[in-house]
C-alpha atoms as a PDB file:
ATOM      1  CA  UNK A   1     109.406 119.841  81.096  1.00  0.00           C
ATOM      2  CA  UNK A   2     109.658 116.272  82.816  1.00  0.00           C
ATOM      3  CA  UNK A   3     107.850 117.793  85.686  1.00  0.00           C
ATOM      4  CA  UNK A   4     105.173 119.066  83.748  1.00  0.00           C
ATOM      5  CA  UNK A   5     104.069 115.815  82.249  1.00  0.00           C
ATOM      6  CA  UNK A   6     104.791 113.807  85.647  1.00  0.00           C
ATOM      7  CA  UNK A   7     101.793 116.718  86.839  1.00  0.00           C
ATOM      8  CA  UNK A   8      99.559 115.812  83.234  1.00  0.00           C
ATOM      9  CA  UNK A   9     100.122 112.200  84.278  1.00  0.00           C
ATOM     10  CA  UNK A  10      99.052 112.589  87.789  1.00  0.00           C
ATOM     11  CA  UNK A  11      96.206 114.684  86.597  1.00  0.00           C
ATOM     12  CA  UNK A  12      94.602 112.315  84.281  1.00  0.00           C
ATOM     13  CA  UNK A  13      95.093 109.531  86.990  1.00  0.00           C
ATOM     14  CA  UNK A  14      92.678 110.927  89.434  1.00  0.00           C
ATOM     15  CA  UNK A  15      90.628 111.915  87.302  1.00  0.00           C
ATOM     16  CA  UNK A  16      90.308 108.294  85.602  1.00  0.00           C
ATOM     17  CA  UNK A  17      90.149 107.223  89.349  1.00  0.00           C
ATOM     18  CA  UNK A  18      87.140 109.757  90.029  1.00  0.00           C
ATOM     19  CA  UNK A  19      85.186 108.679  87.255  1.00  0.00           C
ATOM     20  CA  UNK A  20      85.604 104.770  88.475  1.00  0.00           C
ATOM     21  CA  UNK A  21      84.627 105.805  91.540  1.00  0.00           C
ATOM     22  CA  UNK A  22      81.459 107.971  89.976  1.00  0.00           C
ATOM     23  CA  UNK A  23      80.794 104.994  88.067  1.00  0.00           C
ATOM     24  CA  UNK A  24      80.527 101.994  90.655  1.00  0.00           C
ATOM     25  CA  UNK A  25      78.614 104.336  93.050  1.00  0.00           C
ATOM     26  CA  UNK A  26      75.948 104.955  90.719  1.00  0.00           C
ATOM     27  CA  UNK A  27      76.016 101.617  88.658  1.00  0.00           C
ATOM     28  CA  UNK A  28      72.303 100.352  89.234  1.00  0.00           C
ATOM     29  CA  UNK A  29      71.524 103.303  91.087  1.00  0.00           C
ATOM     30  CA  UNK A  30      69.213 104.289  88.111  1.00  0.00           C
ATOM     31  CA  UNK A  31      65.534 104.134  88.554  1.00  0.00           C
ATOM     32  CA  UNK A  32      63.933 101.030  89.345  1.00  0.00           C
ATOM     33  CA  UNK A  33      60.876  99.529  88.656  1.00  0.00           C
ATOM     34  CA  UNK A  34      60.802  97.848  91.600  1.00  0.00           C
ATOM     35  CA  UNK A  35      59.648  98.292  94.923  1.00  0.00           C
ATOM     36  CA  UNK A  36      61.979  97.559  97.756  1.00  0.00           C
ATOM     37  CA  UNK A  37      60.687  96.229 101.145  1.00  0.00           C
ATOM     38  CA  UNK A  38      62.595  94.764 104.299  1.00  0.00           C
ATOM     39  CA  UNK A  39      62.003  91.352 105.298  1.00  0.00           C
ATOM     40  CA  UNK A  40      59.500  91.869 108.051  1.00  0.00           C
ATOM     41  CA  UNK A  41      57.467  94.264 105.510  1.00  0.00           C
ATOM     42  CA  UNK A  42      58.032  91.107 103.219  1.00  0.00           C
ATOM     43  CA  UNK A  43      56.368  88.341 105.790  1.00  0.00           C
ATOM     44  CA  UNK A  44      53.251  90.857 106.457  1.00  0.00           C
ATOM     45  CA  UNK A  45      52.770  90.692 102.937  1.00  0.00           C
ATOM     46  CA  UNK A  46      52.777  87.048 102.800  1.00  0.00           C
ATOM     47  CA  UNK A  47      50.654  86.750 105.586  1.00  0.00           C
ATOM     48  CA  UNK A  48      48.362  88.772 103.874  1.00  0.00           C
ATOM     49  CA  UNK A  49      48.228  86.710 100.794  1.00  0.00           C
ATOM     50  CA  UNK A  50      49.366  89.608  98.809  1.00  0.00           C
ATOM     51  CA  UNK A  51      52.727  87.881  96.975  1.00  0.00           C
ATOM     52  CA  UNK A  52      52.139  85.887  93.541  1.00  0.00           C
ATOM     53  CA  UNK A  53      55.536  84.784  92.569  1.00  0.00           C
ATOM     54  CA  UNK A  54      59.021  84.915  94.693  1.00  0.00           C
ATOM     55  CA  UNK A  55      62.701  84.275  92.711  1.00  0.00           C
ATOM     56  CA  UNK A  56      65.124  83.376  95.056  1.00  0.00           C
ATOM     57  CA  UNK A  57      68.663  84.290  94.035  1.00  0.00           C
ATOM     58  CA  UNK A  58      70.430  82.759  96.787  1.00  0.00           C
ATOM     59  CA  UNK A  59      74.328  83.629  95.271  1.00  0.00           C
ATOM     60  CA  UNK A  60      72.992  87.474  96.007  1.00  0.00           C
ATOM     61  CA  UNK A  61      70.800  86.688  98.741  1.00  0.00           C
ATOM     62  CA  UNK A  62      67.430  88.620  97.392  1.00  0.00           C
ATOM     63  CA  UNK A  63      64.191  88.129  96.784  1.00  0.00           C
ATOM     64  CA  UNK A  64      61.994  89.254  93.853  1.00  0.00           C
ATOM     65  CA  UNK A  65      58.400  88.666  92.602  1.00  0.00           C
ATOM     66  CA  UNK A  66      55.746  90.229  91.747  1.00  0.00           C
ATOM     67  CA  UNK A  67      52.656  90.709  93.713  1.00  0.00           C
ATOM     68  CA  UNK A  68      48.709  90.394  93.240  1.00  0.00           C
ATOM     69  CA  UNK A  69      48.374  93.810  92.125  1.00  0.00           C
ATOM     70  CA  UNK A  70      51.367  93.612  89.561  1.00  0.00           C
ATOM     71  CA  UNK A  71      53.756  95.650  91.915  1.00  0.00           C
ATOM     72  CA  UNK A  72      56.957  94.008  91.152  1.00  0.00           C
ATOM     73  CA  UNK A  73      59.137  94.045  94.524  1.00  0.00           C
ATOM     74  CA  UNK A  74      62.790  93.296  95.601  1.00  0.00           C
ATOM     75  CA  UNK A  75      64.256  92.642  98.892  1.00  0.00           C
ATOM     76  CA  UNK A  76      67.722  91.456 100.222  1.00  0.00           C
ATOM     77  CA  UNK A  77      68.000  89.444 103.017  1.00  0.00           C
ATOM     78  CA  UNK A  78      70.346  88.050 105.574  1.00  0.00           C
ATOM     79  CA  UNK A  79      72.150  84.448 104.325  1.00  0.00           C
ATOM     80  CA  UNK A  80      70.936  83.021 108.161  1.00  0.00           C
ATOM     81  CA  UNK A  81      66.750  83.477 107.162  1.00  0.00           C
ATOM     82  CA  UNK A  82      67.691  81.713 103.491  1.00  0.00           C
ATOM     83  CA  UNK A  83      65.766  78.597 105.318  1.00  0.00           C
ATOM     84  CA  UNK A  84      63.039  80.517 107.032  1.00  0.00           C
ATOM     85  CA  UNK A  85      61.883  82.144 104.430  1.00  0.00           C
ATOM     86  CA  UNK A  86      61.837  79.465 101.984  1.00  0.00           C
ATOM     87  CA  UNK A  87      59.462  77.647 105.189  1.00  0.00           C
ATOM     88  CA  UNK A  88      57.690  80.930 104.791  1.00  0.00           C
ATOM     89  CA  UNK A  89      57.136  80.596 101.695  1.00  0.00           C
ATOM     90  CA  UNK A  90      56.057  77.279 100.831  1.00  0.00           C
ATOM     91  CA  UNK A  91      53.445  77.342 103.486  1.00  0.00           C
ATOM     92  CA  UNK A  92      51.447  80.816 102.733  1.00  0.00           C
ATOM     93  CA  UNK A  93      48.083  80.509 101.847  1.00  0.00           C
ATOM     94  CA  UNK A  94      47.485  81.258  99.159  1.00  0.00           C
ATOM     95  CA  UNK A  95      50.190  79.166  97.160  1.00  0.00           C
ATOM     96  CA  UNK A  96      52.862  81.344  96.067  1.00  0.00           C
ATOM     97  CA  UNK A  97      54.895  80.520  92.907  1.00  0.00           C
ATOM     98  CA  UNK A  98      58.207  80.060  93.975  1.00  0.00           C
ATOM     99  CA  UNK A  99      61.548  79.679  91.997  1.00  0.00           C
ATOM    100  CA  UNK A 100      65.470  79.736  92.795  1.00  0.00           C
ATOM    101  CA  UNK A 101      68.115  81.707  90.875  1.00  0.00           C
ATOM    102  CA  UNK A 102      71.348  80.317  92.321  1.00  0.00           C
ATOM    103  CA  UNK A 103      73.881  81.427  89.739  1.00  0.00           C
ATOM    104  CA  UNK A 104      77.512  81.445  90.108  1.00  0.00           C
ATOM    105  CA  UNK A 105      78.850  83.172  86.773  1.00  0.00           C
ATOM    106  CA  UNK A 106      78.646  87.198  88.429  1.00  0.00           C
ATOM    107  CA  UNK A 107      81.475  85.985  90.883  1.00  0.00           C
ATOM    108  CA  UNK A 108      84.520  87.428  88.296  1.00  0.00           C
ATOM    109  CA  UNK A 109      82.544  90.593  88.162  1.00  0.00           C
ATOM    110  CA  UNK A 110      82.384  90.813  91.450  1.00  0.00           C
ATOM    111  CA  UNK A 111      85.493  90.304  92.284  1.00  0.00           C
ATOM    112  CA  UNK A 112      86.390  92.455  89.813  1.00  0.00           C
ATOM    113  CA  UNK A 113      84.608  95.509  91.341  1.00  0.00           C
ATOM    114  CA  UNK A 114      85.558  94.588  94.652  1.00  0.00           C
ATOM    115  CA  UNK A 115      89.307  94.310  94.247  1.00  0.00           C
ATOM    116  CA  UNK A 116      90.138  97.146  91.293  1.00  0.00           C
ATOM    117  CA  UNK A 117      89.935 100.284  93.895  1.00  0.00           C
ATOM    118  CA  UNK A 118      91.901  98.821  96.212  1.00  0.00           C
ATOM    119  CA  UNK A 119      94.451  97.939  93.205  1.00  0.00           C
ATOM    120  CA  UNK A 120      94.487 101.232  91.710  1.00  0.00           C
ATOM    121  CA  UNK A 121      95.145 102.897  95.182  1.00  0.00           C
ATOM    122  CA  UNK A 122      98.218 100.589  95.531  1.00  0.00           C
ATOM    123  CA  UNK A 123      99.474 101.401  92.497  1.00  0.00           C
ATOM    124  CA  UNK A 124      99.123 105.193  92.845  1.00  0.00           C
ATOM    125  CA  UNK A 125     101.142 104.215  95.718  1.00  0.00           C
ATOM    126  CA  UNK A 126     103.663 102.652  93.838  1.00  0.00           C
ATOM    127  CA  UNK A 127     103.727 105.115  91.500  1.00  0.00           C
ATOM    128  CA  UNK A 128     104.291 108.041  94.247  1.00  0.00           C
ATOM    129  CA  UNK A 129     106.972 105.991  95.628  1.00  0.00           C
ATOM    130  CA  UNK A 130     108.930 105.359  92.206  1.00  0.00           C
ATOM    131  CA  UNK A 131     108.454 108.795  91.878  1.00  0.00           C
ATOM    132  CA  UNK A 132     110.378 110.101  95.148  1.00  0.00           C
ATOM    133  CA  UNK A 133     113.034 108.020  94.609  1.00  0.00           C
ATOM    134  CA  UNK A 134     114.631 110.269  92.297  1.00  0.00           C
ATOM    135  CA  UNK A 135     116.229 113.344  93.007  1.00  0.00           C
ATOM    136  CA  UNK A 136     115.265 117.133  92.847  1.00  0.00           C
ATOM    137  CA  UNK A 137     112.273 116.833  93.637  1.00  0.00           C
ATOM    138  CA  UNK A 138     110.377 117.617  96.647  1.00  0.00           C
ATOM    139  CA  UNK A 139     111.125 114.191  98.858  1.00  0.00           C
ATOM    140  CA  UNK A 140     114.480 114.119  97.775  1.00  0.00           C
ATOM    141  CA  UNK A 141     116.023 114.550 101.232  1.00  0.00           C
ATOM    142  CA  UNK A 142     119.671 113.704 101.551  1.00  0.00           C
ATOM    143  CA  UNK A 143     119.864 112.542  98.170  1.00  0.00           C
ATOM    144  CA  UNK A 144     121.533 116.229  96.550  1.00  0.00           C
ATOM    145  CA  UNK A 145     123.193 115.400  93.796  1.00  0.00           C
ATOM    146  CA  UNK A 146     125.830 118.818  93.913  1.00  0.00           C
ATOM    147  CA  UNK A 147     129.484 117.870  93.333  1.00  0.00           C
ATOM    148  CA  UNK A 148     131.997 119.032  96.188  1.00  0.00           C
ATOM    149  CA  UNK A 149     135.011 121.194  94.958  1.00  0.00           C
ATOM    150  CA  UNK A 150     138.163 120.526  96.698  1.00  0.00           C
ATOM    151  CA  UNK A 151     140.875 123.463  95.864  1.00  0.00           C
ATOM    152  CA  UNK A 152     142.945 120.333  93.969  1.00  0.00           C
ATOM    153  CA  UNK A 153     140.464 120.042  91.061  1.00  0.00           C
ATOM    154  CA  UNK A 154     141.629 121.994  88.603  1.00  0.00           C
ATOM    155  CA  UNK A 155     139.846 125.355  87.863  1.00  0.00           C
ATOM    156  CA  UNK A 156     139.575 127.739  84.797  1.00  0.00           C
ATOM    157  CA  UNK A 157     141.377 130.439  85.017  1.00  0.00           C
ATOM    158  CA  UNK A 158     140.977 133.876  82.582  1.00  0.00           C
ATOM    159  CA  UNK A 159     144.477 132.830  80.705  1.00  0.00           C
ATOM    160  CA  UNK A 160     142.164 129.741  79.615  1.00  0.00           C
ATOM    161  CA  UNK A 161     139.656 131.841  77.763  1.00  0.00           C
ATOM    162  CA  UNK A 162     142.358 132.754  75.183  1.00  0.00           C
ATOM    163  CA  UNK A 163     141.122 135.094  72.488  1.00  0.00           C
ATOM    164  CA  UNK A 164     138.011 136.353  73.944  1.00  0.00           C
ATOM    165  CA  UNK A 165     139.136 139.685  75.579  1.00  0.00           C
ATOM    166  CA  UNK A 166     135.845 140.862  75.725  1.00  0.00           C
ATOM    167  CA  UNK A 167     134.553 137.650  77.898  1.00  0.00           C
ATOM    168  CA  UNK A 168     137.803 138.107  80.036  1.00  0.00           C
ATOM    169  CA  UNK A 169     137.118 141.640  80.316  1.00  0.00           C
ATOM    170  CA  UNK A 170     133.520 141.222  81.569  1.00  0.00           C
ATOM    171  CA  UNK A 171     134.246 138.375  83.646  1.00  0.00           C
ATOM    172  CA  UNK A 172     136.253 140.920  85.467  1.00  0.00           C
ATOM    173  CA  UNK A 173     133.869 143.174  85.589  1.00  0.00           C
ATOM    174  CA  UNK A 174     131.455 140.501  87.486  1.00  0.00           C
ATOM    175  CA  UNK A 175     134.633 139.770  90.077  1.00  0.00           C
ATOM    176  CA  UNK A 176     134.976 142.769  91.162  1.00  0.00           C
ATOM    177  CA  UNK A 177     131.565 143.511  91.255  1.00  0.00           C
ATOM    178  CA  UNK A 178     130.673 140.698  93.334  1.00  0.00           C
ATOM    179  CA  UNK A 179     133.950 141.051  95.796  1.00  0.00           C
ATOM    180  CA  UNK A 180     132.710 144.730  96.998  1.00  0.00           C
END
């Protein structure tokens, strides 16, 4: 029965591990409202005029804003064009409204989601290795925990099961059963 609920244990386990997984995958992975563009896409549009307002969030490196025609857009970009694109910014014609978003307080969550896999794995390690320390089970190599008879250790003999002729009399049966 032990094994059994070691097996319901296990069981729930992954499947609370696949539904994390499920769950971080697709967490913003919804339908946005915004259009994404790369950064060169991003620089033709300035040089077109076509951006109204840029956010900054320089924690995240991305860019958002909305443009002339209302299209609301998102972008990330690499930390090393933070300054050229700020340059790029502040100098398009026409002048583009421009603010910065440089939060710290996502950096728990973030940690958070960065580090739990990796700390649920090791303890479903852990957990597999507690488990095959113990024996009869399937890693339990060398570890048999069968007692060794010597022919010193005293042994029951048929004048021990005193008043039960019928269990003597079928434990004689099985003797000679099993000698032929």
């Amino acid at each position: 029965m032990k094994r059994f609920s070691n097996i319901k244990i296990a069981g729930v386990l992954a499947v609370l591990i696949a539904i994390f997984y499920v769950a971080t995958q697709t967490l913003g992975a919804e339908e946005s409202p915004y259009t994404r563009y790369n950064l060169s896409e991003y620089l033709t549009l300035i040089d077109d005029g076509q951006v109204s307002t840029a956010v900054i969030s320089d924690r995240v490196q991305e860019l958002s804003g909305v443009l002339n025609d209302g299209t609301q857009y998102r972008l990330k970009f690499p930390r090393e064009f933070t300054d050229d694109l700020t340059v790029e910014l502040t100098q398009a014609l026409p002048p583009i409204d421009i603010t910065t978003n440089s939060e710290t307080s996502g950096f728990w969550r973030e940690l958070a989601l960065r580090t739990a896999p990796m700390l649920i794995l090791i303890g479903l390690i852990v957990f597999v290795f507690i488990k095959m320390r113990g024996g009869g089970g399937m890693f339990s190599m060398g570890k048999s925990k069968a007692r060794e008879f010597s022919k010193d250790s005293p042994q029951i003999t048929f004048a021990d099961v005193a008043g039960a002729d019928e269990a003597v009399e079928e434990l004689r049966e099985i003797r000679d059963f099993l000698k032929d």
